[in-house]
Protein backbone atom coordinates (compact mmCIF):
# COMPACT_ATOMS: atom_id res chain seq x y z
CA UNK A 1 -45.45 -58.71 -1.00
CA UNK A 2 -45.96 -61.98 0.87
CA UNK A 3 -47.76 -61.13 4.06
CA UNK A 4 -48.83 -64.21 5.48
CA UNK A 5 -48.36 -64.49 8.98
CA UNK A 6 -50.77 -67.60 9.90
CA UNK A 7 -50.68 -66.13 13.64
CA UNK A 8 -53.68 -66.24 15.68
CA UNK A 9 -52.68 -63.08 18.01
CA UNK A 10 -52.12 -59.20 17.77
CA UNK A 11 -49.95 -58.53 15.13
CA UNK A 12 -48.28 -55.10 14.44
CA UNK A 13 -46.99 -54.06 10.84
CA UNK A 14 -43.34 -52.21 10.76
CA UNK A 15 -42.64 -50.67 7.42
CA UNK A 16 -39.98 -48.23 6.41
CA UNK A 17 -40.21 -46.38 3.29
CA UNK A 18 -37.38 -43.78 1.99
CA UNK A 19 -38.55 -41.57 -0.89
CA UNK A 20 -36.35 -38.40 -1.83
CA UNK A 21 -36.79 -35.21 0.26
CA UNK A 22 -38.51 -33.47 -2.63
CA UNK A 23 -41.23 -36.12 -2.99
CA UNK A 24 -42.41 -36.22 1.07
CA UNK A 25 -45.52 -34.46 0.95
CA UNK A 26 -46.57 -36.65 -2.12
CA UNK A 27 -45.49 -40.06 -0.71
CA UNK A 28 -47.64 -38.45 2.53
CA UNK A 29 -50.80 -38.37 0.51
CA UNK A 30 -50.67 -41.38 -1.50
CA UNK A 31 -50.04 -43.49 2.01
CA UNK A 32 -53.06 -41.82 3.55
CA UNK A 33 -54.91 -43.31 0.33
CA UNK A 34 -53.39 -47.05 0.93
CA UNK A 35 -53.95 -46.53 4.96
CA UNK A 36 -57.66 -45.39 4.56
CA UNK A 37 -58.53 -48.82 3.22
CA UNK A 38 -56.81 -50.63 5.19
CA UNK A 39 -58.65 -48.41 8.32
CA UNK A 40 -61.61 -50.14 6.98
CA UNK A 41 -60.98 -53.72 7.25
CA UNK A 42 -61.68 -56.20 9.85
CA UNK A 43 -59.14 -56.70 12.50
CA UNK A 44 -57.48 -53.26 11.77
CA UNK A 45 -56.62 -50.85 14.98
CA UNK A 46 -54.64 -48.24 14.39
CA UNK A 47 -51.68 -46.99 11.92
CA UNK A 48 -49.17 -44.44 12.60
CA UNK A 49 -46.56 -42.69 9.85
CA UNK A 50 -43.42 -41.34 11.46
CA UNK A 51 -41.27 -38.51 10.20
CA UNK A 52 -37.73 -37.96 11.42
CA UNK A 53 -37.42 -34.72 13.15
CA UNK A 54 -34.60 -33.65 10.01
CA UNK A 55 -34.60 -34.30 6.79
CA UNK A 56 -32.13 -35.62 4.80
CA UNK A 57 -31.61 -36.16 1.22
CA UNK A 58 -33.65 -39.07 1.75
CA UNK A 59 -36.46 -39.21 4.25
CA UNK A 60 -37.02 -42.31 6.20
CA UNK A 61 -40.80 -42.65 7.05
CA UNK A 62 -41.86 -45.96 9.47
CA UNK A 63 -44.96 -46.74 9.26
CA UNK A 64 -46.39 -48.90 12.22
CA UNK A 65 -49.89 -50.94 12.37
CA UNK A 66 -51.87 -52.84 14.94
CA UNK A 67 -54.14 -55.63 13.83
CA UNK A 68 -55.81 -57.51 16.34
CA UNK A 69 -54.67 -61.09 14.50
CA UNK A 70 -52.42 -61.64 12.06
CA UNK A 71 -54.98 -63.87 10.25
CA UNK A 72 -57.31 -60.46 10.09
CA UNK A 73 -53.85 -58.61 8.42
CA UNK A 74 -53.49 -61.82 6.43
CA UNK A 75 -57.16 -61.30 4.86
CA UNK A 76 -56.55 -57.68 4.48
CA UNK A 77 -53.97 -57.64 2.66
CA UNK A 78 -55.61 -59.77 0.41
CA UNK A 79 -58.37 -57.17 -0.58
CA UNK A 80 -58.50 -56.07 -4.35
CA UNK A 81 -58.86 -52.98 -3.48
CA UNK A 82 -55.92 -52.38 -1.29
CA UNK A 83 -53.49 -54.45 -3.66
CA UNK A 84 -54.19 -51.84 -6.28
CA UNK A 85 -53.70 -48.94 -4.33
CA UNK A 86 -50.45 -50.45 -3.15
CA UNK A 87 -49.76 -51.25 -7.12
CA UNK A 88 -50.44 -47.23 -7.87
CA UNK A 89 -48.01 -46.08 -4.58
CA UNK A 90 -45.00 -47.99 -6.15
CA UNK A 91 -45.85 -47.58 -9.99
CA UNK A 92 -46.47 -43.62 -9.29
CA UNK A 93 -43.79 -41.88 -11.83
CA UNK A 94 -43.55 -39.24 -9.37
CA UNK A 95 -42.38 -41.41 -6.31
CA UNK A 96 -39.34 -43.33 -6.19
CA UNK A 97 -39.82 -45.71 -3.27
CA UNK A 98 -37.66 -48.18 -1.33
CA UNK A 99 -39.33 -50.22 1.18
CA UNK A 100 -38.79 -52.67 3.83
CA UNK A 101 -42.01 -54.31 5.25
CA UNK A 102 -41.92 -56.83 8.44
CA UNK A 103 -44.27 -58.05 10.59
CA UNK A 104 -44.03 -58.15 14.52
CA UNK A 105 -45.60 -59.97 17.56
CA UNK A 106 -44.66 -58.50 21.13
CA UNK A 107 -42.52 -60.41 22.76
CA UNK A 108 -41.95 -58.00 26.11
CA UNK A 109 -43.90 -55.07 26.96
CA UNK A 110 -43.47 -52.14 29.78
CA UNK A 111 -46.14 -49.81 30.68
CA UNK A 112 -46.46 -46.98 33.50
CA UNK A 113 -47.24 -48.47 36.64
């Protein structure tokens, strides 16, 4: 996964992952694995997993991170250890995972005044 974003700013992370309905709880776990390192790393602010309110045959988790710079996310993602756990998540017999990463900077914002 090429995750170079050579941006000096706040970055977020927008990544949705379908898995079958039946293997939800274990995709669930195995994320909170890859997330916990990334928690860990320089730059790194928060990361949220979303579940649609109703499943369907296939569920459609997003995942969405904050990194304070995308040059922090850039040496993240870089770590040995968090390339491996991402190696396990998609070579895990027991998961069959489709993903679709992207990277975002904020272009507008709105907040309660």
């Amino acid at each position: 996964m090429d995750t170079k974003t050579g941006v000096d700013g706040p970055v977020t992370v927008i990544k949705s992952y379908s898995v079958p309905v039946e293997e939800a709880e274990r995709f669930i776990e195995v994320y909170q694995e890859n997330a916990g390192i990334m928690a860990h790393q320089p730059g790194f602010l928060r990361s949220r997993l979303h579940r649609p309110l109703a499943d369907a045959p296939e569920v459609r988790f997003v995942h969405i991170a904050d990194w304070s710079s995308g040059l922090a996310l850039d040496r993240a993602t870089a770590d040995p250890e968090w390339l491996s756990s991402m190696q396990r998540m998609f070579d895990d017999p027991g998961l069959h995972i489709t993903s679709e990463p992207a990277g975002y900077r904020v272009v507008v914002q709105f907040e309660p005044s």
